[in-house]
PDB file of N, CA and C in Angstrom:
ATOM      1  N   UNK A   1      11.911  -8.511  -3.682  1.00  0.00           N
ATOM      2  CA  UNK A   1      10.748  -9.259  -4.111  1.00  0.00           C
ATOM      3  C   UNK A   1      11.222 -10.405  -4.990  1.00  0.00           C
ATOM      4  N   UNK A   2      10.487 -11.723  -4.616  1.00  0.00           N
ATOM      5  CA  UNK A   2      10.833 -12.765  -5.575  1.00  0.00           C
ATOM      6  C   UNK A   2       9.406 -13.196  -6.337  1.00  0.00           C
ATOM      7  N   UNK A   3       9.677 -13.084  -7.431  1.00  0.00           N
ATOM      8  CA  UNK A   3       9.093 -13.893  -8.282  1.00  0.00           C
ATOM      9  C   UNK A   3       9.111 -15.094  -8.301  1.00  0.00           C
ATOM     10  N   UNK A   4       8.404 -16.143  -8.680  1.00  0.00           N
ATOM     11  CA  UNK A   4       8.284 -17.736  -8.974  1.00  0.00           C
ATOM     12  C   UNK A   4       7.635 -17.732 -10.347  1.00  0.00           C
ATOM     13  N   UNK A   5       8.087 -18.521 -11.232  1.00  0.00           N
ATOM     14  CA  UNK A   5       7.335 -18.615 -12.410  1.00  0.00           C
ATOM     15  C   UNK A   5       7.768 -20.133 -12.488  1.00  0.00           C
ATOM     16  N   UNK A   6       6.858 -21.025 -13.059  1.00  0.00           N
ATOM     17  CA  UNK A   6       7.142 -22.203 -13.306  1.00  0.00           C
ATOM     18  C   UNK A   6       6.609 -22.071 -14.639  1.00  0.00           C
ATOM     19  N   UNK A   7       7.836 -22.799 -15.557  1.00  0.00           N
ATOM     20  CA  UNK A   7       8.123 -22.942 -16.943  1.00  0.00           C
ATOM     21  C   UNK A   7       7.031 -23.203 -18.091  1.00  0.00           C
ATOM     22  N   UNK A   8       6.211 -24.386 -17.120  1.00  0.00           N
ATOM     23  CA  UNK A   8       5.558 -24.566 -17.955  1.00  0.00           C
ATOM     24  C   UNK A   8       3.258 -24.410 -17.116  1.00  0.00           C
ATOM     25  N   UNK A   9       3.800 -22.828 -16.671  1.00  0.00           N
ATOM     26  CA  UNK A   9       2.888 -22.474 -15.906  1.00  0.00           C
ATOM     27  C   UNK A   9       1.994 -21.465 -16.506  1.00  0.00           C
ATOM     28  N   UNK A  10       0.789 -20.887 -16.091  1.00  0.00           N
ATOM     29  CA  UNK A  10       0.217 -19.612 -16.801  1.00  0.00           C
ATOM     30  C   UNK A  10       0.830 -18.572 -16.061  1.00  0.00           C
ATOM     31  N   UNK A  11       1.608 -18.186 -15.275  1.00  0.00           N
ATOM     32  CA  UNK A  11       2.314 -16.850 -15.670  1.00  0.00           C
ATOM     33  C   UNK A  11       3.329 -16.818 -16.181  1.00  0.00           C
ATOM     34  N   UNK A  12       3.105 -15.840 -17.567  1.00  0.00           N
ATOM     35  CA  UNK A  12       4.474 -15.569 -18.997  1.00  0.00           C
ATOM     36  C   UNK A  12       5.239 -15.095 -18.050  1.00  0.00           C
ATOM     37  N   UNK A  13       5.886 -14.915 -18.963  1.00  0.00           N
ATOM     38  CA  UNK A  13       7.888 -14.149 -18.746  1.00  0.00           C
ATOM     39  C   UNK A  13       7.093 -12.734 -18.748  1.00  0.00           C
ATOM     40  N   UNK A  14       6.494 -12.109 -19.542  1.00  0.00           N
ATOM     41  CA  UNK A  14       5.962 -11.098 -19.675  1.00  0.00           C
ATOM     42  C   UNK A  14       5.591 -10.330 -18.553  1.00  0.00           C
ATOM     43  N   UNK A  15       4.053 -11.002 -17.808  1.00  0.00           N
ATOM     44  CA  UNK A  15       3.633 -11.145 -16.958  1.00  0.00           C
ATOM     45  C   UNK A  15       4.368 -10.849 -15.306  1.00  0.00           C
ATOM     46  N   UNK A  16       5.550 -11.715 -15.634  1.00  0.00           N
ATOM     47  CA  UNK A  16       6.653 -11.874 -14.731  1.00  0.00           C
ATOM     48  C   UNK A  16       7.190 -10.739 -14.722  1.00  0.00           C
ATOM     49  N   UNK A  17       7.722  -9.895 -15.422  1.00  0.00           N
ATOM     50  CA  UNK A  17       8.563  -9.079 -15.698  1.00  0.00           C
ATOM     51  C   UNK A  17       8.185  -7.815 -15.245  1.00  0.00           C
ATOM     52  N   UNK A  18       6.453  -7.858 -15.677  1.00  0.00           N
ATOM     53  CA  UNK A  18       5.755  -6.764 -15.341  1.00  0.00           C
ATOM     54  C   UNK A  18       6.202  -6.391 -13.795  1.00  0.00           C
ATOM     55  N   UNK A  19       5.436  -7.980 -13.395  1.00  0.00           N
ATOM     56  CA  UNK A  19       5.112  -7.600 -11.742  1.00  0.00           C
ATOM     57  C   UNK A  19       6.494  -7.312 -11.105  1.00  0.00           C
ATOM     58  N   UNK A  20       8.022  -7.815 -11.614  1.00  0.00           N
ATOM     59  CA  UNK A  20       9.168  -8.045 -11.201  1.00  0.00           C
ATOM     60  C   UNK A  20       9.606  -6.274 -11.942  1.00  0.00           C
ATOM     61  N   UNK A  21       9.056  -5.429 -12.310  1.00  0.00           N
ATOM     62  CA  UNK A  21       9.493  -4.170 -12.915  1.00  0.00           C
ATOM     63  C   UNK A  21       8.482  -3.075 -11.575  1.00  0.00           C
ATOM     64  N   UNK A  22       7.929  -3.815 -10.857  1.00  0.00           N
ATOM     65  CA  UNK A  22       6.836  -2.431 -10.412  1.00  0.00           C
ATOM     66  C   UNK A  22       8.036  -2.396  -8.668  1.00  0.00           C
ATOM     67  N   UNK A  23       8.817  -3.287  -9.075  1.00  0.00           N
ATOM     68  CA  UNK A  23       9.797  -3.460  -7.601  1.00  0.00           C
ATOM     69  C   UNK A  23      11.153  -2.990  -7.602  1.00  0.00           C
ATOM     70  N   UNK A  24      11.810  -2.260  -7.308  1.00  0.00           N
ATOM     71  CA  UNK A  24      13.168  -2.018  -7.783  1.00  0.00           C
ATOM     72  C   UNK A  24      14.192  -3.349  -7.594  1.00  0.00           C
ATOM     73  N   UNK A  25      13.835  -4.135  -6.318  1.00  0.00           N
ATOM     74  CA  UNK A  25      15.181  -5.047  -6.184  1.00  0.00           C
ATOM     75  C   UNK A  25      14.345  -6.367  -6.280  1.00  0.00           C
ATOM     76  N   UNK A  26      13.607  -6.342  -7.538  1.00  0.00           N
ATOM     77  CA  UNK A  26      13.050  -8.239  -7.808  1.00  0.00           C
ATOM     78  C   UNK A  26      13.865  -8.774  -8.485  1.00  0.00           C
ATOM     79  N   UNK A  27      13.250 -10.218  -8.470  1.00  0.00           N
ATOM     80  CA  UNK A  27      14.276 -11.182  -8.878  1.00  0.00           C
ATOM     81  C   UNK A  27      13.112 -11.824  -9.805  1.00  0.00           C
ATOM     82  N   UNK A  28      13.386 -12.419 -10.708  1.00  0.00           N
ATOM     83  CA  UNK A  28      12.479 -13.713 -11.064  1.00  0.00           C
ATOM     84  C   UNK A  28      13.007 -15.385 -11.343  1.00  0.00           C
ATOM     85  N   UNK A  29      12.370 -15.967 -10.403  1.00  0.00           N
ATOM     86  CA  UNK A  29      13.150 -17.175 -10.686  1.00  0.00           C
ATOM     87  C   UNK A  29      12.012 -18.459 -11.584  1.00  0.00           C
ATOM     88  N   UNK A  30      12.670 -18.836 -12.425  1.00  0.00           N
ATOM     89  CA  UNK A  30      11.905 -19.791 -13.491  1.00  0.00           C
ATOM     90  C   UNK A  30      12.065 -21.257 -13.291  1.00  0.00           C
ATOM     91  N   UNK A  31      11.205 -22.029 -12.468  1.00  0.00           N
ATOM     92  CA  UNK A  31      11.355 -23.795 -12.220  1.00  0.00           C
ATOM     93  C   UNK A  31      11.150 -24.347 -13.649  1.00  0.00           C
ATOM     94  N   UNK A  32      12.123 -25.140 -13.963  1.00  0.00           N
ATOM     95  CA  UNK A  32      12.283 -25.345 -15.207  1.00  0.00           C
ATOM     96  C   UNK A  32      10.665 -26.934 -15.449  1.00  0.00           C
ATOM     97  N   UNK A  33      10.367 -27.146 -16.204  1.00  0.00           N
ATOM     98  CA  UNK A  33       9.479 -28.244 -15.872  1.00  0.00           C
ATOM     99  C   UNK A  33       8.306 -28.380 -15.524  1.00  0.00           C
ATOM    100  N   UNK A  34       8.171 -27.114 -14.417  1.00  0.00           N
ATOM    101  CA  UNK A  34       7.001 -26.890 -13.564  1.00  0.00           C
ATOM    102  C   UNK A  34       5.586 -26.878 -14.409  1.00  0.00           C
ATOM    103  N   UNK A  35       4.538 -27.167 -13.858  1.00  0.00           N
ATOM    104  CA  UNK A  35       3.608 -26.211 -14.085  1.00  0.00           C
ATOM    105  C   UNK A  35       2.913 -25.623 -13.112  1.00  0.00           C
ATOM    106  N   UNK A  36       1.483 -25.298 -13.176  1.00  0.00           N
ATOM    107  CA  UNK A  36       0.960 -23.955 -12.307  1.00  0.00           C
ATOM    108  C   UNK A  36       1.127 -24.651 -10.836  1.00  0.00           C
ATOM    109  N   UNK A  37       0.724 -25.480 -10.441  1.00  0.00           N
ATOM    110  CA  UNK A  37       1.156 -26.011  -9.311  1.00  0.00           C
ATOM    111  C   UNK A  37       2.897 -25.710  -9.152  1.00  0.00           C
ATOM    112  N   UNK A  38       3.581 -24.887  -9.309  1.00  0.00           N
ATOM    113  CA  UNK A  38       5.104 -25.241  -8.960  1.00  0.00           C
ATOM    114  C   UNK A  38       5.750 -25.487  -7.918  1.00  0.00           C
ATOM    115  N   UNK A  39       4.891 -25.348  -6.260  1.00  0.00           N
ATOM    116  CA  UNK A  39       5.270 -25.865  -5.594  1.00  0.00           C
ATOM    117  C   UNK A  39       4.692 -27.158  -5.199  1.00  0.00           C
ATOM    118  N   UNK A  40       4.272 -27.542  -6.008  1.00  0.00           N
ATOM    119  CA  UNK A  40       4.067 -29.195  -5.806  1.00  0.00           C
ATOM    120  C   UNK A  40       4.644 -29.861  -7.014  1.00  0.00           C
ATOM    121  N   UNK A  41       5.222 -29.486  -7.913  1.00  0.00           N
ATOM    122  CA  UNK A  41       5.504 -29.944  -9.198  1.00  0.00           C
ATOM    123  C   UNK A  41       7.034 -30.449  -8.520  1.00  0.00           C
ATOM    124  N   UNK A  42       7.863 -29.198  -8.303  1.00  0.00           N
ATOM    125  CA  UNK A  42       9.392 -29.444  -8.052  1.00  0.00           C
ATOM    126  C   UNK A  42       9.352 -27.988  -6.283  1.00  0.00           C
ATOM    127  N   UNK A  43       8.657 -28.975  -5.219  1.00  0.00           N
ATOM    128  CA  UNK A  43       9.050 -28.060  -4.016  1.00  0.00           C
ATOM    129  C   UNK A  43      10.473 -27.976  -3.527  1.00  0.00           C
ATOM    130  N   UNK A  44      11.486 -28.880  -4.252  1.00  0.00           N
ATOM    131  CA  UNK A  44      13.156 -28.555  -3.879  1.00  0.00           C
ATOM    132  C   UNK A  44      13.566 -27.340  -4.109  1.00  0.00           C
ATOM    133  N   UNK A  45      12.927 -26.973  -5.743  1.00  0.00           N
ATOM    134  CA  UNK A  45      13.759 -25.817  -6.562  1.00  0.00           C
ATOM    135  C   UNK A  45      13.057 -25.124  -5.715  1.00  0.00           C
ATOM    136  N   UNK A  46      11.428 -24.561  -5.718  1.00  0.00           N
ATOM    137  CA  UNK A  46      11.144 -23.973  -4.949  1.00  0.00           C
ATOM    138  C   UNK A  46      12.124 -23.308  -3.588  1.00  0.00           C
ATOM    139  N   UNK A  47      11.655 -24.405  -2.893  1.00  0.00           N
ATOM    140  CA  UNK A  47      12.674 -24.099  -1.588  1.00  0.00           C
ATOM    141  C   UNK A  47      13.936 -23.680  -2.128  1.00  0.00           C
ATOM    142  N   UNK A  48      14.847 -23.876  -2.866  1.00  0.00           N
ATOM    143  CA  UNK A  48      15.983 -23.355  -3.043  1.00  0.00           C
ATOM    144  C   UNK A  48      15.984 -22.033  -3.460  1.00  0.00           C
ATOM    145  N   UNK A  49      15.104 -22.202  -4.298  1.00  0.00           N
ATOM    146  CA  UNK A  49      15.298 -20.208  -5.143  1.00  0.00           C
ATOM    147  C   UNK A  49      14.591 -19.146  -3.707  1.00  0.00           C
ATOM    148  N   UNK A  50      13.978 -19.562  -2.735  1.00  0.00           N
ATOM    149  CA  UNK A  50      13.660 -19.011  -2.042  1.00  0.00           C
ATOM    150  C   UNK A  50      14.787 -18.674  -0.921  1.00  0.00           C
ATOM    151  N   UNK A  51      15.300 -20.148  -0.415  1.00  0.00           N
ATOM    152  CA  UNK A  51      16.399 -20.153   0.456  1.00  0.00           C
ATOM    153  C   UNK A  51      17.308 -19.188  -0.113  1.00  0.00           C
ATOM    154  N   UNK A  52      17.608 -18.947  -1.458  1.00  0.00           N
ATOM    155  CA  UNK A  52      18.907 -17.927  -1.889  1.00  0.00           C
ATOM    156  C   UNK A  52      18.760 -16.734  -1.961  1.00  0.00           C
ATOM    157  N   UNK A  53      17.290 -16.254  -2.373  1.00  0.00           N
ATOM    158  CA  UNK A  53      16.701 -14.894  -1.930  1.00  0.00           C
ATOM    159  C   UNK A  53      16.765 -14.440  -1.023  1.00  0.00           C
ATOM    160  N   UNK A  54      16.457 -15.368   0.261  1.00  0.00           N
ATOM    161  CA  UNK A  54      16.195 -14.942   1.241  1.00  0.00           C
ATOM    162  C   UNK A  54      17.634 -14.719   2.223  1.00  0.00           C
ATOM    163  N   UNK A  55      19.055 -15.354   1.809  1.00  0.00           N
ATOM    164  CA  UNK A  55      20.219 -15.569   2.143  1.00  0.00           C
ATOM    165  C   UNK A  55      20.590 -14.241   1.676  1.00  0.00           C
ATOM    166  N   UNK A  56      20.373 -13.594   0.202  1.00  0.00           N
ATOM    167  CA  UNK A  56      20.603 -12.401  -0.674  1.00  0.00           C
ATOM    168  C   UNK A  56      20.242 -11.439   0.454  1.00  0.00           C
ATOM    169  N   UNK A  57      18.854 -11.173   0.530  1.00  0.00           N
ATOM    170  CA  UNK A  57      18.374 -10.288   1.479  1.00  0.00           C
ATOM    171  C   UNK A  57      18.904  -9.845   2.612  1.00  0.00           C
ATOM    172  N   UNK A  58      19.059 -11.031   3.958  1.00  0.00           N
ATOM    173  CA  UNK A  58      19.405 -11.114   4.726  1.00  0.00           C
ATOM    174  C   UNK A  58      20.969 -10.370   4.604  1.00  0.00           C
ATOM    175  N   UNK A  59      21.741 -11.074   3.738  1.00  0.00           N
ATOM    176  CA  UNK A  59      23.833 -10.564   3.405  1.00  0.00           C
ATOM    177  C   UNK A  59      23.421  -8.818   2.872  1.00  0.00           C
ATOM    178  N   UNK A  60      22.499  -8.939   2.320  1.00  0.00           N
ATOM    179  CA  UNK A  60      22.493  -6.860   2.170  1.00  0.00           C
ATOM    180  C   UNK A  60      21.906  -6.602   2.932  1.00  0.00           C
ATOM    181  N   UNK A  61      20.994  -6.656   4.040  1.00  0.00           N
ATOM    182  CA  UNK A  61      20.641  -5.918   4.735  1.00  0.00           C
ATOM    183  C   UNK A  61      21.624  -5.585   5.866  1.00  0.00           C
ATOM    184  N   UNK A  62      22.314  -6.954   6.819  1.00  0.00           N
ATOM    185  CA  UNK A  62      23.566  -7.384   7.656  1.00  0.00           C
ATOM    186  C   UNK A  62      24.422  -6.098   7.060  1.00  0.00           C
ATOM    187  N   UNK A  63      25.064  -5.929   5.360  1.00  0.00           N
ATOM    188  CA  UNK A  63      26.051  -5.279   5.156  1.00  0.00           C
ATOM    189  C   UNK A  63      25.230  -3.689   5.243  1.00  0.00           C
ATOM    190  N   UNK A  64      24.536  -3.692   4.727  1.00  0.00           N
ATOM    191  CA  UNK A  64      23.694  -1.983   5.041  1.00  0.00           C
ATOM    192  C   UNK A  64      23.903  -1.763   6.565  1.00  0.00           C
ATOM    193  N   UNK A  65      23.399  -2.661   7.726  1.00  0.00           N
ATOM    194  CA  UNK A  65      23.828  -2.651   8.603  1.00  0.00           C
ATOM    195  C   UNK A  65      25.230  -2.309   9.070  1.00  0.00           C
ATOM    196  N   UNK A  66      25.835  -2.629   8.826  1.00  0.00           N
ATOM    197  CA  UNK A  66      27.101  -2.616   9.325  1.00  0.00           C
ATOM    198  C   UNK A  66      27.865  -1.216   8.676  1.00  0.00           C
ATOM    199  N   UNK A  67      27.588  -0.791   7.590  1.00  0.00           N
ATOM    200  CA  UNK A  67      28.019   0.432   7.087  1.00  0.00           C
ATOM    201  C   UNK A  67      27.414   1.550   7.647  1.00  0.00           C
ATOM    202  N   UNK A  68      26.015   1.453   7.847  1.00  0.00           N
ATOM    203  CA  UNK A  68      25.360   2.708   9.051  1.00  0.00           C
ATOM    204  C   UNK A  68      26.026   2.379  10.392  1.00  0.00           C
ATOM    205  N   UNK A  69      26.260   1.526  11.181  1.00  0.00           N
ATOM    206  CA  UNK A  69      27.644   1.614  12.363  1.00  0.00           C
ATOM    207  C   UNK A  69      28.539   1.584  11.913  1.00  0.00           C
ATOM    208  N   UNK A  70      29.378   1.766  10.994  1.00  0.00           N
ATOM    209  CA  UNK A  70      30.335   2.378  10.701  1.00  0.00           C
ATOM    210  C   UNK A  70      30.098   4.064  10.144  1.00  0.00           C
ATOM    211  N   UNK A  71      29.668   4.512   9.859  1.00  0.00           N
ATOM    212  CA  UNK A  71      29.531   5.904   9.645  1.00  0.00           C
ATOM    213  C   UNK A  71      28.720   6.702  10.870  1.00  0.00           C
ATOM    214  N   UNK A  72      28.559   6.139  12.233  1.00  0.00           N
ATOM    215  CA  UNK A  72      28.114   6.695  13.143  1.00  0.00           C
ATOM    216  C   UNK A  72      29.032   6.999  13.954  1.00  0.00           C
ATOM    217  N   UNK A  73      30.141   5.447  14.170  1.00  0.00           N
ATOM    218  CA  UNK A  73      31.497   5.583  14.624  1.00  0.00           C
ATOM    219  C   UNK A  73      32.470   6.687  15.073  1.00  0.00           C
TER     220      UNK A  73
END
């Protein structure tokens, strides 16, 4: 799970933390600048903190993968 919080947005760190604690493998990522609009404020960072989550995800799931065919082997 990814979080988005933009810096200078109405959801706290707090807030964030909560919803990023009810998930075992969240992330929270903070657009520095932003406000509540954060994907219209800065949609690069956006896109980026997403693109790297989603790169994260993808490289552990691939390696989970690959260790269940290897222990079937």
């Amino acid at each position: 799970m990814l979080v988005v919080r933009a810096d200078k947005g109405m959801l706290k760190q707090l807030e964030a933390d909560r919803m990023a604690g009810r998930h075992g493998a969240a992330r929270i990522a903070v657009i520095p600048d932003a406000g509540h609009d954060v994907h219209l404020d800065d949609p690069a960072a956006v896109y980026g903190e997403m693109a790297a989550f989603l790169a994260e995800a993808t490289a552990a799931e691939s390696e989970a993968a690959a260790k269940e065919a290897g222990a079937g082997a």
